[in-house]
Protein backbone atom coordinates (compact mmCIF):
# COMPACT_ATOMS: atom_id res chain seq x y z
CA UNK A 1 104.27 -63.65 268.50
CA UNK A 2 106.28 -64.28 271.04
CA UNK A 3 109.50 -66.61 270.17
CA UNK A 4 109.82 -69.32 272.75
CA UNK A 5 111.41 -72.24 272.04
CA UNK A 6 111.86 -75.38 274.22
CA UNK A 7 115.11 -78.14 273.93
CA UNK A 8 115.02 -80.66 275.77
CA UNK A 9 118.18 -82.11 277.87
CA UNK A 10 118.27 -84.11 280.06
CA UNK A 11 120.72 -86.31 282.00
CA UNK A 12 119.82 -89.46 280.72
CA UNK A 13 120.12 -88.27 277.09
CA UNK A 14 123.27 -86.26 277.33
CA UNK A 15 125.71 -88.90 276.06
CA UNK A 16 123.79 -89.72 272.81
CA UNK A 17 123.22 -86.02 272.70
CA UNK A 18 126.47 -85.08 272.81
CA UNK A 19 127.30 -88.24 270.41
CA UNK A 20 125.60 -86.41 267.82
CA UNK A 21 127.05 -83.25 268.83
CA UNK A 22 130.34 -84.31 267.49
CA UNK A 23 129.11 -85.42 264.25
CA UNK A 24 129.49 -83.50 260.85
CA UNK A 25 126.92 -81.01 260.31
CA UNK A 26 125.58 -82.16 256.57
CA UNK A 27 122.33 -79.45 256.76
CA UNK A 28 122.35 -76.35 258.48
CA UNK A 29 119.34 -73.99 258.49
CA UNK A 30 119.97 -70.57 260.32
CA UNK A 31 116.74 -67.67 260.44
CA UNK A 32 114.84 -68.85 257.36
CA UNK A 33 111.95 -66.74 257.15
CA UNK A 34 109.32 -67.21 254.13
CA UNK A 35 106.26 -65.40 253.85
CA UNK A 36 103.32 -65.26 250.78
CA UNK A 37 101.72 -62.00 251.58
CA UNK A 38 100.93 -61.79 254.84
CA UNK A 39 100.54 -65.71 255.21
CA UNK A 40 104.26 -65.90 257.78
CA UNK A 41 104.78 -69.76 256.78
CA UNK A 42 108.70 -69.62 258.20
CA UNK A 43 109.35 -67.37 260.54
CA UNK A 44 113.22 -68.13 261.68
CA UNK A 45 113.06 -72.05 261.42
CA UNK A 46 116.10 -74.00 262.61
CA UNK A 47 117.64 -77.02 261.90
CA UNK A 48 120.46 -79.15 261.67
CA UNK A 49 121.23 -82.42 260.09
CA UNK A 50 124.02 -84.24 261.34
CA UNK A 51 125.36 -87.46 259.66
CA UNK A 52 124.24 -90.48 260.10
CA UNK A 53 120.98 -89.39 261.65
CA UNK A 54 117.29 -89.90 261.77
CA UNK A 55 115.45 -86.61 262.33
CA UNK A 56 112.12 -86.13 262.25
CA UNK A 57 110.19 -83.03 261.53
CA UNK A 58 106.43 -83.16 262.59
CA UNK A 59 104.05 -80.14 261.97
CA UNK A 60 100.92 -79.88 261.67
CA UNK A 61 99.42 -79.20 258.00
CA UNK A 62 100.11 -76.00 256.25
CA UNK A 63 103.16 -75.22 258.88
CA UNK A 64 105.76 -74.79 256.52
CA UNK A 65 107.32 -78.61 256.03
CA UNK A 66 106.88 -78.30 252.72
CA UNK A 67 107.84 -74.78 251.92
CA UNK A 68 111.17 -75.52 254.44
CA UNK A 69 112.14 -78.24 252.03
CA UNK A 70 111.72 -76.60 249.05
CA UNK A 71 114.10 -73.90 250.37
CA UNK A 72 116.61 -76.47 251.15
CA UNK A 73 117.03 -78.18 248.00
CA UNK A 74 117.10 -74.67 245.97
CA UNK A 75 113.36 -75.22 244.97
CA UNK A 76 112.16 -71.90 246.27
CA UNK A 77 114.09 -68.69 247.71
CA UNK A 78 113.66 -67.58 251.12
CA UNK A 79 112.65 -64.24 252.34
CA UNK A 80 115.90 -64.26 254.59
CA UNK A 81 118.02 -67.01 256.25
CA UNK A 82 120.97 -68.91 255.61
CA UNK A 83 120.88 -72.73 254.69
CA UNK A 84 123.90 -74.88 254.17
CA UNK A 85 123.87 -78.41 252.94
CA UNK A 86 127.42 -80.37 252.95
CA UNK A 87 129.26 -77.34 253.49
CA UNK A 88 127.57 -75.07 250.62
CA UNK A 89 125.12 -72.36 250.98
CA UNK A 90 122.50 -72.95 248.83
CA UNK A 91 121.71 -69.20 247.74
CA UNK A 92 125.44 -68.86 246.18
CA UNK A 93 125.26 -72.31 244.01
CA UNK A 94 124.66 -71.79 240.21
CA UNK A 95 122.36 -74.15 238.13
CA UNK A 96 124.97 -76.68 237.86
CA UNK A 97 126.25 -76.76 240.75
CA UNK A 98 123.00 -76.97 242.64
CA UNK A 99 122.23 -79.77 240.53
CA UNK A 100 125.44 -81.87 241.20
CA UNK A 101 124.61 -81.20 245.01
CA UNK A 102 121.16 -82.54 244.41
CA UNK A 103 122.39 -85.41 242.73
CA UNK A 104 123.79 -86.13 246.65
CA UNK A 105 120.50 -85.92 247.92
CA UNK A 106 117.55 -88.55 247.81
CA UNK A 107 114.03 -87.79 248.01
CA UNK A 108 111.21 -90.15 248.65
CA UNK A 109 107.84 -88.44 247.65
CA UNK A 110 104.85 -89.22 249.70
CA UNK A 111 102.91 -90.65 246.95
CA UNK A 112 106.14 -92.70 245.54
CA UNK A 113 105.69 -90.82 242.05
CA UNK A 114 106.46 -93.63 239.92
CA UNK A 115 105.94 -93.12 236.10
CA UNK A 116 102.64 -95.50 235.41
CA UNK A 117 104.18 -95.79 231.37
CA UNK A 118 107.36 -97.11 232.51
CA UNK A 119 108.54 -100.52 234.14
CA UNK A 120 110.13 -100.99 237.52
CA UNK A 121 113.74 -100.57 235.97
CA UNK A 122 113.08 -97.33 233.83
CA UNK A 123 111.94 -95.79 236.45
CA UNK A 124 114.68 -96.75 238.68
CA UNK A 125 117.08 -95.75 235.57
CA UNK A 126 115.51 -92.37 235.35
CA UNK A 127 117.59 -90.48 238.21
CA UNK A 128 120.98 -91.89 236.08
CA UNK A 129 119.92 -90.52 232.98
CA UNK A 130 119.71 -87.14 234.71
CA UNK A 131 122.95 -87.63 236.66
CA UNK A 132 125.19 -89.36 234.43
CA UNK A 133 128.41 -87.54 235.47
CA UNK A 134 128.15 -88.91 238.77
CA UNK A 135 127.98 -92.85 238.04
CA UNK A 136 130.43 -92.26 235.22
CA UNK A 137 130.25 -93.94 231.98
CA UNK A 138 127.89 -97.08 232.44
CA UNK A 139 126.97 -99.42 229.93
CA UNK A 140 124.76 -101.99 231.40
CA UNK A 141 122.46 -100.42 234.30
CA UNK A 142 121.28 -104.00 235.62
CA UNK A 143 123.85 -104.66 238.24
CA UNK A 144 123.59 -101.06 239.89
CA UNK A 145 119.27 -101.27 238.98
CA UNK A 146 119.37 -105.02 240.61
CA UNK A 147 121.33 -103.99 243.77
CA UNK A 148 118.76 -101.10 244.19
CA UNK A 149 116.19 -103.76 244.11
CA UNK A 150 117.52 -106.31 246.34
CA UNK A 151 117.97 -103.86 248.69
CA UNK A 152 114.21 -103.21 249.32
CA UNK A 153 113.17 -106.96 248.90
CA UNK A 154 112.09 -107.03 245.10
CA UNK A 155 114.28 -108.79 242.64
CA UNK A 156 111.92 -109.98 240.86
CA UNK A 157 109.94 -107.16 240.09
CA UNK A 158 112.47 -105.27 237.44
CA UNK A 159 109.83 -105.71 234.34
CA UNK A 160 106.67 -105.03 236.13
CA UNK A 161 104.68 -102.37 235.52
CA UNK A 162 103.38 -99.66 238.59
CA UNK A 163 100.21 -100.42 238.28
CA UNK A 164 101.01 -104.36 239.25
CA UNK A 165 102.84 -103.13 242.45
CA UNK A 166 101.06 -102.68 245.97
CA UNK A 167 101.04 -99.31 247.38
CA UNK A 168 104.04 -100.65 249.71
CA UNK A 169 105.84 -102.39 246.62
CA UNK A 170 105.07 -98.89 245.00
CA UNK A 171 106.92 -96.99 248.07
CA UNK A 172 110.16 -99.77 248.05
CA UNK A 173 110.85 -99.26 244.21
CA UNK A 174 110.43 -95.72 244.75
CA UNK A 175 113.06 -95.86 248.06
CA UNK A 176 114.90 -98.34 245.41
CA UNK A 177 115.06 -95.30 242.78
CA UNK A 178 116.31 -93.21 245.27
CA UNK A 179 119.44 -95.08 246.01
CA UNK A 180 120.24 -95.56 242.65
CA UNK A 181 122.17 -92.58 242.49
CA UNK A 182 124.06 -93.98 246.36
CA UNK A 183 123.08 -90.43 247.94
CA UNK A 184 124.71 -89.39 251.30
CA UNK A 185 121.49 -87.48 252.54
CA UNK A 186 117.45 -89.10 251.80
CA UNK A 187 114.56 -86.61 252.20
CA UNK A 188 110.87 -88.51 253.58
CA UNK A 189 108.41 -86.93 252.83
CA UNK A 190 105.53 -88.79 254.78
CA UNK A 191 107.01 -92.52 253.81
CA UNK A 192 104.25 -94.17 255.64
CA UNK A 193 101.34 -92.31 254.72
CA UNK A 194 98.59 -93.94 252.81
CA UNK A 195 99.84 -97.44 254.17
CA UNK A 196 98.21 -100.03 256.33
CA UNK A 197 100.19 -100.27 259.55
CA UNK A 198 101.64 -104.16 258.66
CA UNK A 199 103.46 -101.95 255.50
CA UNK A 200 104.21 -98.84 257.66
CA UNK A 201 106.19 -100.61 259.77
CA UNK A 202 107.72 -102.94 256.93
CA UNK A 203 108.78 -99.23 255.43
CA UNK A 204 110.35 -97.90 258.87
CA UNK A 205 112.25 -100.99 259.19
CA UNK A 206 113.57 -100.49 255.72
CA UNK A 207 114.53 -97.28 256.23
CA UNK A 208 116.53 -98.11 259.49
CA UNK A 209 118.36 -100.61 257.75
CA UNK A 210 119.28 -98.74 254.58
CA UNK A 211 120.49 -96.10 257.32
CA UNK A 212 122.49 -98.95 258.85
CA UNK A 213 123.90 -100.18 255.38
CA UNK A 214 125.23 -96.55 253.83
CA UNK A 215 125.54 -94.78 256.55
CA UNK A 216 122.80 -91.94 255.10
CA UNK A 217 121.64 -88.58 256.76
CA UNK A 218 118.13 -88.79 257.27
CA UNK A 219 115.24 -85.66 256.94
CA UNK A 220 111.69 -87.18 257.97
CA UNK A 221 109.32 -85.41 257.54
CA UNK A 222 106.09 -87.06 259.31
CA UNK A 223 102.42 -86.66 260.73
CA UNK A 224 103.13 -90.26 261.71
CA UNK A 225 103.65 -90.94 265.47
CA UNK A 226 104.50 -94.47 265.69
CA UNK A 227 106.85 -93.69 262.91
CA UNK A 228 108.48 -91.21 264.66
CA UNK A 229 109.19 -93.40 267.96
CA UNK A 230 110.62 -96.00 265.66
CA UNK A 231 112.93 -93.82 263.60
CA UNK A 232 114.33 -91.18 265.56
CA UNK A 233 116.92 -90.13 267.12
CA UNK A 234 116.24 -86.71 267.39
CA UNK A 235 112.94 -84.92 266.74
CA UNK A 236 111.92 -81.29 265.68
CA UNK A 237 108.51 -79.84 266.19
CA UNK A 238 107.56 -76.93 263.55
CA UNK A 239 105.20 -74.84 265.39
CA UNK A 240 104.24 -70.96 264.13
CA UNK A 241 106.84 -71.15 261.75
CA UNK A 242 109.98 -71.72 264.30
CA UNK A 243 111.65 -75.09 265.58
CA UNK A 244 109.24 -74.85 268.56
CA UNK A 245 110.31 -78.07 270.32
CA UNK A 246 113.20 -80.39 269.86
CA UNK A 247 114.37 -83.32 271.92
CA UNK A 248 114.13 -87.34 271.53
CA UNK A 249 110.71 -88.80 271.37
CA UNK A 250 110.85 -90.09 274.94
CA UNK A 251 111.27 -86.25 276.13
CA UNK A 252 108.85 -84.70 273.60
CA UNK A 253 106.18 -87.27 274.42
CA UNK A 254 106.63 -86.45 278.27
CA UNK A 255 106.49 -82.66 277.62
CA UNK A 256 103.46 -81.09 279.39
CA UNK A 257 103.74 -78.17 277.26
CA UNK A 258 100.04 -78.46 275.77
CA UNK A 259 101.26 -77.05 272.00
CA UNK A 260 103.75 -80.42 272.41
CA UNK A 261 101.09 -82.53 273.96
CA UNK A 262 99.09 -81.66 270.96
CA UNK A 263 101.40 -83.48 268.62
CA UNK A 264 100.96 -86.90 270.72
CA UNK A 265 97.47 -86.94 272.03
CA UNK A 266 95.61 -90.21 270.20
């Protein structure tokens, strides 16, 4: 396979390009190769995360999103590679202090993976009950479990049960568990999938301003096109394995590169 890569430029973009340029690097991914057999899922992928940003990672299915993340959070060894996340490589961290780094690191699942036998605020207490060094010694959770709340819109639902939520109540308490534990970096993994497009775009919005509000480093990870124009400020296309394509939407979308075109013909 030939290793071609495209970035896009471009005179217009330069200044918010090179605004991001000059922010910290919070993920770096260098070479990360990952193979099962001879199914080549990563095949020198990457990436970097700077803070404060919205990047989105599109691929198609079974092109390595999932496997990429589960290299970056210490889930699953690559073959080869390097990948940094604030500042530590991942493949020298210990148990503990991989877990203290994940403890810095939000992740919204695509199916919100609430716990049906608990109520809104256990599961929102959950991640502290893992964490506890990292909140300190807390003896009534409702002020940090009602600020979580009111910050996706649901106050009132802190003794409801899952299965009395909507799908997009569902995905807000499960953003709401997420920043629980204040992290400087949130993982989405598909946030709007599964939602009618009235919610998807209630979600995006939510995620732009909890962005806004804490200043967070944001990984999307999307097959969602609409969601990607609305959230991004910088976009990644996983291709064969590699970072095939990577630019704002406006270039990407204008590319008449036809594995590019793929990703935004309707």
């Amino acid at each position: 396979m030939t290793d071609e890569r495209i970035t896009y430029k471009n005179k217009n973009a330069e200044s918010e390009s090179d605004t991001t340029e000059e922010r910290k690097t919070v993920i770096r991914i260098r070479d990360v190769r990952k193979s099962f057999g001879d199914n080549h899922v990563l095949n020198g992928f990457h990436m970097e995360l700077h803070e404060g940003e919205n990047l989105v990672v599109m691929g198609r299915s079974g092109s390595g999103k999932s496997v990429m993340i589960k290299c970056l959070v210490g889930l699953m060894a690559p073959d080869s590679g390097y990948i940094e996340v604030m500042g530590k490589e991942i493949a020298t961290l210990n148990r503990q202090t991989l877990d203290e780094l994940r403890s810095d690191i939000g992740f919204l699942f695509q199916g919100s993976a609430l716990y049906d036998s608990m109520t809104v605020r256990e599961n929102i207490e959950f991640p502290m009950r893992r964490h506890k060094e990292k909140l300190g010694a807390v003896s009534d959770t409702t002020t940090l479990v009602m600020e979580a709340l009111e910050n996706v819109g649901l106050g009132h639902t802190l003794d409801l049960m899952p299965a009395e939520l909507s799908g997009g109540m569902q995905r807000r308490i499960a953003l709401a568990r997420t920043l629980i534990l204040k992290p400087k970096i949130i993982l989405y993994d598909e946030p709007t999938s599964g939602l009618d497009p009235i919610t998807a775009k209630e979600i995006i919005e939510l995620m732009r301003s909890i962005q806004i509000k804490y200043n967070t480093s944001s990984l999307i990870i999307t097959h969602d096109v609409d969601c990607a124009r609305v959230i991004s400020e910088r976009m990644i296309l996983l291709v064969d394995g590699i970072n095939y394509a990577e630019g704002t939407y406006a270039e990407l979308s204008a590319s008449t590169d036809p594995k590019v075109e793929a990703f935004f013909k309707k």
